[in-house]
C-alpha atoms as a PDB file:
ATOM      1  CA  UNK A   1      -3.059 -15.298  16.918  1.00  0.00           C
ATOM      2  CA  UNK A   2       0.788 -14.213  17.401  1.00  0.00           C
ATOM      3  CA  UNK A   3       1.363 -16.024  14.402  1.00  0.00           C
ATOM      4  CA  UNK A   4      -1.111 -14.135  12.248  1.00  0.00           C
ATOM      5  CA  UNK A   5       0.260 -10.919  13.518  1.00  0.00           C
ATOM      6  CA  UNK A   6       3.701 -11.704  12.821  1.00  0.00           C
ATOM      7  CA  UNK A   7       3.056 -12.530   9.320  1.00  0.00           C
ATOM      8  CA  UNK A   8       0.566  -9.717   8.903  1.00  0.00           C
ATOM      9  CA  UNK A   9       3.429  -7.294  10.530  1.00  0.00           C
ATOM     10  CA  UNK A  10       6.035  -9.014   7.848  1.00  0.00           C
ATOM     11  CA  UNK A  11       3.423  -8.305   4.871  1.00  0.00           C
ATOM     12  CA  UNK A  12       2.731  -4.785   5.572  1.00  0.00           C
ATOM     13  CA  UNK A  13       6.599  -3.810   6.281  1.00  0.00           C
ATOM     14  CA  UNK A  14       7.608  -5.449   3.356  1.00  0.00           C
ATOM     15  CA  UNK A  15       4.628  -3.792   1.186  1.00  0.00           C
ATOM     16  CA  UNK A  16       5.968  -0.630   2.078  1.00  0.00           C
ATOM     17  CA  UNK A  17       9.903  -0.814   1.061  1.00  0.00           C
ATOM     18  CA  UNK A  18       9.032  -2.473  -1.753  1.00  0.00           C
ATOM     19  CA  UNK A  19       7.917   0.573  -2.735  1.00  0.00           C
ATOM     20  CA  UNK A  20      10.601   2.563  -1.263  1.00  0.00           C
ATOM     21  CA  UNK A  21       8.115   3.972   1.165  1.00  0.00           C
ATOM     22  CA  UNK A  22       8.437   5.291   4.463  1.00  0.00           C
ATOM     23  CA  UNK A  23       5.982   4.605   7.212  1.00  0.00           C
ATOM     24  CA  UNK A  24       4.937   8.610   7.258  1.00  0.00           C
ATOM     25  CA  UNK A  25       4.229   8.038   3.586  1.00  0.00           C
ATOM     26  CA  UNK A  26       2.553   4.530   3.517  1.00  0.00           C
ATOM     27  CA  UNK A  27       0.107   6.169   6.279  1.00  0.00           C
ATOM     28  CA  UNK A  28      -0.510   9.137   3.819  1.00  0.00           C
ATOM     29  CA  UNK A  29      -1.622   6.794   0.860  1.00  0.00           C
ATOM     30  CA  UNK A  30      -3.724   4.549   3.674  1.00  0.00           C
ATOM     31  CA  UNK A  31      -5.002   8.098   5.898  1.00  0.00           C
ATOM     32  CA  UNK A  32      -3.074   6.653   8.556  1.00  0.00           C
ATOM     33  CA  UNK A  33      -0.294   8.226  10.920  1.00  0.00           C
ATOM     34  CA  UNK A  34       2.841   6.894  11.174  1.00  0.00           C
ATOM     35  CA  UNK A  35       2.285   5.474  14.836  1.00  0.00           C
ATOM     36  CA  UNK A  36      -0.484   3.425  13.007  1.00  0.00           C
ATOM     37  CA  UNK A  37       1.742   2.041  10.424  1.00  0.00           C
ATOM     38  CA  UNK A  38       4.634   1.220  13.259  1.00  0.00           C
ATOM     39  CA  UNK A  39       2.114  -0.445  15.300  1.00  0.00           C
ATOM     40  CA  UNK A  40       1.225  -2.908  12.663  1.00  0.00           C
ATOM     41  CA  UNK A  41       4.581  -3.576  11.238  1.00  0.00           C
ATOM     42  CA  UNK A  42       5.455  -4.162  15.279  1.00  0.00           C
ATOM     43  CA  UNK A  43       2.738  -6.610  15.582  1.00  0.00           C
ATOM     44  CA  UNK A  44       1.417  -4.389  17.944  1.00  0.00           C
ATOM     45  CA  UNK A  45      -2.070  -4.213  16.101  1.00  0.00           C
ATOM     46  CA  UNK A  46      -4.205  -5.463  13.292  1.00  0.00           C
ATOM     47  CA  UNK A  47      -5.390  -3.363  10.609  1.00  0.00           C
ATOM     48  CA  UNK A  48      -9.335  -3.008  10.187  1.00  0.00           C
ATOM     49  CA  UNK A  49     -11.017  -5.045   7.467  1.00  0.00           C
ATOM     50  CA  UNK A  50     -11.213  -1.304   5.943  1.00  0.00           C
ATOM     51  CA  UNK A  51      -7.559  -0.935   6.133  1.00  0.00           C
ATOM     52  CA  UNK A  52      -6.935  -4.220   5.037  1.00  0.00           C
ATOM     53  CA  UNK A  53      -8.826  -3.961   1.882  1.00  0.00           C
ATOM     54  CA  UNK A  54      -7.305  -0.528   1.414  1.00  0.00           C
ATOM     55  CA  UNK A  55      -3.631  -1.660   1.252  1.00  0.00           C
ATOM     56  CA  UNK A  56      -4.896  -4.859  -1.035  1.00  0.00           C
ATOM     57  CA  UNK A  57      -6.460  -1.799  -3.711  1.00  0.00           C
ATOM     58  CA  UNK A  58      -3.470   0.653  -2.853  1.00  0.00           C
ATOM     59  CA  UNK A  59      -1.127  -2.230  -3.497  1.00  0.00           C
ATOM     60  CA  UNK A  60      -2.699  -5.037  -5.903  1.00  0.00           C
ATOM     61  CA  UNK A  61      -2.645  -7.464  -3.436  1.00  0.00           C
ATOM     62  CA  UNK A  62      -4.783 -10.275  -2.420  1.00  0.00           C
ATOM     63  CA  UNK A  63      -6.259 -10.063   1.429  1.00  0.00           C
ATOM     64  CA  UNK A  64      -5.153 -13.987   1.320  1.00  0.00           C
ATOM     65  CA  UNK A  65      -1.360 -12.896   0.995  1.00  0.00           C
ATOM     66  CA  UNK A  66      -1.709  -9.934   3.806  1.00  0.00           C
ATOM     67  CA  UNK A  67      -3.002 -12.270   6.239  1.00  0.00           C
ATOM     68  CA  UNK A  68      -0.769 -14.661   5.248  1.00  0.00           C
ATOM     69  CA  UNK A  69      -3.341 -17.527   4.017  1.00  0.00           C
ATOM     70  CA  UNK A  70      -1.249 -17.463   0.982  1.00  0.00           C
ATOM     71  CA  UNK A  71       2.012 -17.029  -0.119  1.00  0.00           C
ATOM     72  CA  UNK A  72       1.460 -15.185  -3.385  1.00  0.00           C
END
């Protein structure tokens, strides 16, 4: 499970500068704070399935790349 979290952390954080985003404005997009957004790009929690599948719209990813199941 660390491992999951790690690479879900990883995902998200690198989602967001990739767009030159900060946290306060990656929660905006997601109707998140930016405590929520630190907490998963710490590891320190999961996003939802809802959350999940709204960064994978938001961001034209696939749910198997944020959870890390695959690499692209």
């Amino acid at each position: 499970m660390l491992d999951t979290m790690k690479v879900v952390a990883k995902r998200i954080k690198e989602l967001r500068m990739e767009r030159e985003l900060s946290q306060e404005s990656f929660g905006k997009l997601l109707h998140v704070s930016q405590d929520t957004v630190s907490l998963w790009e710490n590891g320190r929690a999961l996003p939802t399935t809802e959350f999940v599948i709204a960064m994978c719209r938001q961001f034209d990813v696939s749910a198997d790349y944020l959870l890390g199941l695959r690499d692209y």
